[in-house]
N, C-alpha and C. Protein backbone atom coordinates (compact mmCIF):
# COMPACT_ATOMS: atom_id res chain seq x y z
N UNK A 1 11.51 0.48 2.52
CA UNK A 1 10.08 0.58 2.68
C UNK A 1 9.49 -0.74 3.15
N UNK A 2 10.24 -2.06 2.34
CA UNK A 2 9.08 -2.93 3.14
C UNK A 2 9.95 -3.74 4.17
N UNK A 3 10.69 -2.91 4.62
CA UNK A 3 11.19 -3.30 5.87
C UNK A 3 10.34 -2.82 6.91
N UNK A 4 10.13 -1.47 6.96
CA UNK A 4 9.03 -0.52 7.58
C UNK A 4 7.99 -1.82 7.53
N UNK A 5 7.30 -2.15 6.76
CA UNK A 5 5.52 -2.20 6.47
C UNK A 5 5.92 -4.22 7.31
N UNK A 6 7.08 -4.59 7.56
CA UNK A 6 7.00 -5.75 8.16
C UNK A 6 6.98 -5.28 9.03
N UNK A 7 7.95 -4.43 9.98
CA UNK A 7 7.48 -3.75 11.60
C UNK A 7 5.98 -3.40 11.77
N UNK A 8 5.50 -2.79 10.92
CA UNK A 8 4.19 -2.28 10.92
C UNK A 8 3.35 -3.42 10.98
N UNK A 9 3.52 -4.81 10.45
CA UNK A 9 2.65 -5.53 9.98
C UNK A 9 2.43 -6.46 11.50
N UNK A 10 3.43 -6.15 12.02
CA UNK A 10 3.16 -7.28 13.53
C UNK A 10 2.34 -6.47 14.32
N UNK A 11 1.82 -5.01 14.02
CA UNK A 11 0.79 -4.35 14.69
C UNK A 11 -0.40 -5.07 14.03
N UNK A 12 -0.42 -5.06 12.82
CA UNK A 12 -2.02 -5.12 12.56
C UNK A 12 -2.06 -6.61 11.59
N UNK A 13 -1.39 -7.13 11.89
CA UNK A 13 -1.34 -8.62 11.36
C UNK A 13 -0.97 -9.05 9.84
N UNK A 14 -0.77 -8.09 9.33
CA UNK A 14 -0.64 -8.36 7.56
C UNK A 14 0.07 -9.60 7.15
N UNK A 15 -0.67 -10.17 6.15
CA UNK A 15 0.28 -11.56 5.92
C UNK A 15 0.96 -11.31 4.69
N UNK A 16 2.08 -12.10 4.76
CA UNK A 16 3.23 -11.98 3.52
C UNK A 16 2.95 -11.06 2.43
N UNK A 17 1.54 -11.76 1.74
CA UNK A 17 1.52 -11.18 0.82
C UNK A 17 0.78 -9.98 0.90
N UNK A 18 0.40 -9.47 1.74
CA UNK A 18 -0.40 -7.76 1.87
C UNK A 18 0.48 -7.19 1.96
N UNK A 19 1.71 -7.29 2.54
CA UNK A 19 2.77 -6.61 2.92
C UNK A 19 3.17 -6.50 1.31
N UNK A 20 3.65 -7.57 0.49
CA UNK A 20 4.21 -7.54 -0.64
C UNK A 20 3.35 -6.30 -1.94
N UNK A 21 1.84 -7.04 -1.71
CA UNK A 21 1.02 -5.69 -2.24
C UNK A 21 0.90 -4.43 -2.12
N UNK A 22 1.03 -4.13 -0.27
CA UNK A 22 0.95 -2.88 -0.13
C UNK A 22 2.12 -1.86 -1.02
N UNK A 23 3.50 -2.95 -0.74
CA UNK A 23 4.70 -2.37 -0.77
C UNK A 23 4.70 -1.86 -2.15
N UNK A 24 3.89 -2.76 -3.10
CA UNK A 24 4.06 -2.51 -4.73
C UNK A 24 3.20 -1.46 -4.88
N UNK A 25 1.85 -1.02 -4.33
CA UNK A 25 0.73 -0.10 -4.22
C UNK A 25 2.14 1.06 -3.92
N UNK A 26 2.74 1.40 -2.65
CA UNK A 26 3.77 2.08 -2.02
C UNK A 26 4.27 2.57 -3.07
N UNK A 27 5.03 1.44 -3.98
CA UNK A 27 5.95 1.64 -4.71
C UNK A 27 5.65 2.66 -5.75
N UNK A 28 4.79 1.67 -6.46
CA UNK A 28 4.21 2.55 -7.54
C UNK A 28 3.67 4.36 -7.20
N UNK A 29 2.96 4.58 -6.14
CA UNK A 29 2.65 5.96 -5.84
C UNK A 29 4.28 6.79 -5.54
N UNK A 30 4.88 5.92 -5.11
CA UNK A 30 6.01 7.03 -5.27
C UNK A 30 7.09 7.10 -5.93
N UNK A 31 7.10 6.33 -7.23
CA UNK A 31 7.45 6.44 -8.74
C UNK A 31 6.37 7.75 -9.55
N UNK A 32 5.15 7.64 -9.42
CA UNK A 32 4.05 8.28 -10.19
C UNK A 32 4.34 9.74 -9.53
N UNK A 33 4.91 10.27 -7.96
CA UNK A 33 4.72 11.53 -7.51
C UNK A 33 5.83 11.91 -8.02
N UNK A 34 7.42 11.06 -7.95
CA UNK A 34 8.81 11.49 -8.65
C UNK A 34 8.41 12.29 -10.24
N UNK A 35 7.92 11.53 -10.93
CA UNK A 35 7.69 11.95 -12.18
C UNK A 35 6.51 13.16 -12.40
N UNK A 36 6.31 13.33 -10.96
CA UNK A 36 5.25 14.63 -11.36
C UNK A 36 4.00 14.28 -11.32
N UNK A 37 3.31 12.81 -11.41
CA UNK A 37 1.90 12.74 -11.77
C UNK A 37 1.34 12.10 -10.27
N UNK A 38 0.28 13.38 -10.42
CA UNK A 38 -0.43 12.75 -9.48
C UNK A 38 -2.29 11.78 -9.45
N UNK A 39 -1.86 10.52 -9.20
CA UNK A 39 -3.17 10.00 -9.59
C UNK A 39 -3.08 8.98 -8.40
N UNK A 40 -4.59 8.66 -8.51
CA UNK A 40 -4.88 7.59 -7.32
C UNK A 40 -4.22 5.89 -7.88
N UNK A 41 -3.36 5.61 -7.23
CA UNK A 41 -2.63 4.62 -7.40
C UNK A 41 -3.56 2.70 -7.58
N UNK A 42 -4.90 3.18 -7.06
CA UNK A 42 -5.77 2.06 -7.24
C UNK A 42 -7.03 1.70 -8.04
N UNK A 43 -6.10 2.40 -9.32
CA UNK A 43 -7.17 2.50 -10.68
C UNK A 43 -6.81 1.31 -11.30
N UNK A 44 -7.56 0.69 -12.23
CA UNK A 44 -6.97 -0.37 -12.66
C UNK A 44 -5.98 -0.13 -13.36
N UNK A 45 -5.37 0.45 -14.15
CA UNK A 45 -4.02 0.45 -14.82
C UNK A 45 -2.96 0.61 -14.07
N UNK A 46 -3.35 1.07 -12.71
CA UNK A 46 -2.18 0.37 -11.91
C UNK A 46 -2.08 -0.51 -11.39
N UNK A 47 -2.77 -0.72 -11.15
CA UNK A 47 -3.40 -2.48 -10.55
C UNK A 47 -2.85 -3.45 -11.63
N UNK A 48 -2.83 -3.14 -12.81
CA UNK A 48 -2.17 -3.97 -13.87
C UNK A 48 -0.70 -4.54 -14.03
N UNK A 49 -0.26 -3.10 -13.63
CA UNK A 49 0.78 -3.11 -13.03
C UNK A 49 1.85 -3.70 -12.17
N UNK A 50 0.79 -3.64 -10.67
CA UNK A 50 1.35 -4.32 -9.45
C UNK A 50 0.91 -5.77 -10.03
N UNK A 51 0.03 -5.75 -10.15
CA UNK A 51 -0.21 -7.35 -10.74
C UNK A 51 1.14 -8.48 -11.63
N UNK A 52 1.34 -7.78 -12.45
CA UNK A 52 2.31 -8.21 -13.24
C UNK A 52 3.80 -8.37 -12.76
N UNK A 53 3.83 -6.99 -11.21
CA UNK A 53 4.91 -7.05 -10.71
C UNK A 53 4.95 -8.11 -9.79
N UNK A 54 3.80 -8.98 -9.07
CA UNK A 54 3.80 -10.04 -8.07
C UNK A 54 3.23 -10.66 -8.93
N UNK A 55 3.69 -10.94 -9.94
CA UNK A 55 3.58 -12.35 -10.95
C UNK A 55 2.26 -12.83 -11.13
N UNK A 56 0.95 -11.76 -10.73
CA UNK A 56 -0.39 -12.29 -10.88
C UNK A 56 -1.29 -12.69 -12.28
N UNK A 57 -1.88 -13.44 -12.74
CA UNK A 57 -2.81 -13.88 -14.05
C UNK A 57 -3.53 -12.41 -14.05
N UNK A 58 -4.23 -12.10 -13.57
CA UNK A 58 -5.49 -11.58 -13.22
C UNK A 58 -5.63 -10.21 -12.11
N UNK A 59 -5.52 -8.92 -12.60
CA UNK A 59 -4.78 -7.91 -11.48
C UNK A 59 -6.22 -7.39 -10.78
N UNK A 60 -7.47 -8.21 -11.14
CA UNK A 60 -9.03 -8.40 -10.36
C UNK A 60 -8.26 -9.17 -9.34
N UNK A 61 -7.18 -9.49 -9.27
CA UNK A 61 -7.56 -10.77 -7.76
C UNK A 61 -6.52 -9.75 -6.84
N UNK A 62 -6.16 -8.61 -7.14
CA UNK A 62 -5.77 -7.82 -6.27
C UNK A 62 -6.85 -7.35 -5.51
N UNK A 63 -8.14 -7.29 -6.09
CA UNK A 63 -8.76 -6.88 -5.17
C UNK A 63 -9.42 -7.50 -3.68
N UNK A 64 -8.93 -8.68 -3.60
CA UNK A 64 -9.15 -9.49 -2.43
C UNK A 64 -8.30 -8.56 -1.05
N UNK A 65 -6.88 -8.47 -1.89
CA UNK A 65 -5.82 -7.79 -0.76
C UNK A 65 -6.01 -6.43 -0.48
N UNK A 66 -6.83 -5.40 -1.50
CA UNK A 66 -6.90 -4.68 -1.41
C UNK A 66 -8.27 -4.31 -0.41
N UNK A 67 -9.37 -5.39 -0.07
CA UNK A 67 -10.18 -4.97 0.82
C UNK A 67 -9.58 -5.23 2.00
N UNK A 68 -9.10 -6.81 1.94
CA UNK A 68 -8.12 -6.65 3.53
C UNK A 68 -7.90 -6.09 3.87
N UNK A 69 -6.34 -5.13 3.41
CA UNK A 69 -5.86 -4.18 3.66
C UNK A 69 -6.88 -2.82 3.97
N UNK A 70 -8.23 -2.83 3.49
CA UNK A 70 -8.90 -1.98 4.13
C UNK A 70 -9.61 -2.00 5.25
N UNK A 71 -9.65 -3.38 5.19
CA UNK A 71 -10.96 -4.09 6.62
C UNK A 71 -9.58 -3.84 7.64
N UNK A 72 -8.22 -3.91 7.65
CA UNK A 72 -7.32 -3.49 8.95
C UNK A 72 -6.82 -2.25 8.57
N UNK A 73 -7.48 -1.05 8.32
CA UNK A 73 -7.38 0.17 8.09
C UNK A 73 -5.93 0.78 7.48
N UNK A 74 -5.38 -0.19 6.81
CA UNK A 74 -4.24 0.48 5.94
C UNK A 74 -4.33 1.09 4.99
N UNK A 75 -5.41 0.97 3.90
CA UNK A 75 -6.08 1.65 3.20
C UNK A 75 -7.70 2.21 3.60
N UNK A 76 -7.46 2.92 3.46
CA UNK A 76 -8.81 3.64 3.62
C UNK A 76 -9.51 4.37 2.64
N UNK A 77 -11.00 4.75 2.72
CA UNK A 77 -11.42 5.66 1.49
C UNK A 77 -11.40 7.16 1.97
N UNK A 78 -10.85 8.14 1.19
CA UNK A 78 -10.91 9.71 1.67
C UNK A 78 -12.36 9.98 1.55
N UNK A 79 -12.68 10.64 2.57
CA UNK A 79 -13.91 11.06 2.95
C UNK A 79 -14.38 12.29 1.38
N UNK A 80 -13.49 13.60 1.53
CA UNK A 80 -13.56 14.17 0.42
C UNK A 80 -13.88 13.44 -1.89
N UNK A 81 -12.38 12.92 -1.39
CA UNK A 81 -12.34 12.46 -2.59
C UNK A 81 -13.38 11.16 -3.15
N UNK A 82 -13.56 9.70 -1.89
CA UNK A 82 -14.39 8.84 -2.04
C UNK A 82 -13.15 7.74 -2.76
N UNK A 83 -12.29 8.27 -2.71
CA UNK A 83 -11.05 7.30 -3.42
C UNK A 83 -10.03 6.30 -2.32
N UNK A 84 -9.78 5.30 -2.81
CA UNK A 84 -8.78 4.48 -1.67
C UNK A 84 -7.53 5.34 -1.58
N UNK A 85 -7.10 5.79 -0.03
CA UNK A 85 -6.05 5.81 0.39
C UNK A 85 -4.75 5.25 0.92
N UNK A 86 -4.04 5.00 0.72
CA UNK A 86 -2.75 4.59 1.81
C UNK A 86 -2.29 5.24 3.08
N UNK A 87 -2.86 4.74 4.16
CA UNK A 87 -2.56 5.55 5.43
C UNK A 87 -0.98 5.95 5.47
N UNK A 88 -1.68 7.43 6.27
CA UNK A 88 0.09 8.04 6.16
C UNK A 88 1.21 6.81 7.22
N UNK A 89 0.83 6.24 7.92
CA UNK A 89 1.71 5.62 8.61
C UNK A 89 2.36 4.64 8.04
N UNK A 90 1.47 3.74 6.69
CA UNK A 90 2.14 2.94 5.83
C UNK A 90 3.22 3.50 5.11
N UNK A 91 2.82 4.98 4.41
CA UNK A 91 3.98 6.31 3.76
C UNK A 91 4.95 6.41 4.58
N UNK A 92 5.46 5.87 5.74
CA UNK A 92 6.48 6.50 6.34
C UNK A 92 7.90 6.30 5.76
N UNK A 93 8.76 7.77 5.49
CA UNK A 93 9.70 7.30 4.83
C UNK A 93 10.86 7.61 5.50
N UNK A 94 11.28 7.86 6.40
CA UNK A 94 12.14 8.89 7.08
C UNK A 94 13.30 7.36 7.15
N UNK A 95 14.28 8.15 7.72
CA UNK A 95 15.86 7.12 7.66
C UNK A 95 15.99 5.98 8.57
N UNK A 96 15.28 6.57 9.94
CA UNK A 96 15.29 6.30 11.48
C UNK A 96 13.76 6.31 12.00
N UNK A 97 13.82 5.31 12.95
CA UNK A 97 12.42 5.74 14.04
C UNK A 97 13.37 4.86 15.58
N UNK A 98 12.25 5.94 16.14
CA UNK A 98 12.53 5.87 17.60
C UNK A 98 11.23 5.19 18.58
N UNK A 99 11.49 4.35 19.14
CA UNK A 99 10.21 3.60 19.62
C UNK A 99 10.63 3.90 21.13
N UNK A 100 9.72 4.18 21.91
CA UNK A 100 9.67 4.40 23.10
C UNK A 100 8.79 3.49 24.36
N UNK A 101 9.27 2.87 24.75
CA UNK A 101 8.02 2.09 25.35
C UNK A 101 7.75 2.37 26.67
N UNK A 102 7.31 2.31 27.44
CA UNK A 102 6.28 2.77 28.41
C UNK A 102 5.81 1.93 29.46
């Protein structure tokens, strides 16, 4: 996965550590869907979480990375729900990709 989100990241510029956040945001949502539960991954008790997993004091100072990551549209808010998303292109999980250039 965060092999993916470094290819991805030379599109839209992500620095080290957004990549490292996203990947733990990543992570965590698809630990929480394995086990069956489905919840929005950017509540604070998960945020507590990723926090603790990138060695942070304070899992409020995720929220710096977490607007970034929205101001370059990797997260977004669902129109329906009003909740932060993870764009499906960050989700990509498949084995292989094929790049075609033009």
């Amino acid at each position: 996965m965060k092999a993916w989100l470094i290819l991805f990241s030379g599109i839209l510029k992500l620095t080290a550590k957004e990549i490292d956040v996203l990947a733990a945001f990543i992570n965590a949502k698809l630990r929480l869907e394995a086990a069956g539960i489905k919840m929005n991954v950017f509540t604070p008790e998960v945020k507590k979480i990723v926090a603790k997993q990138l060695s942070m004091n304070n899992f409020n100072s995720l929220n710096v990375y977490i607007k970034s990551l929205k101001d370059k549209g990797v997260i977004y808010k669902g129109k329906e729900s009003g909740l932060y998303l993870i764009h499906p292109v960050a989700l990509w999980q498949e084995d292989k990709i094929t790049i075609v250039f033009r």
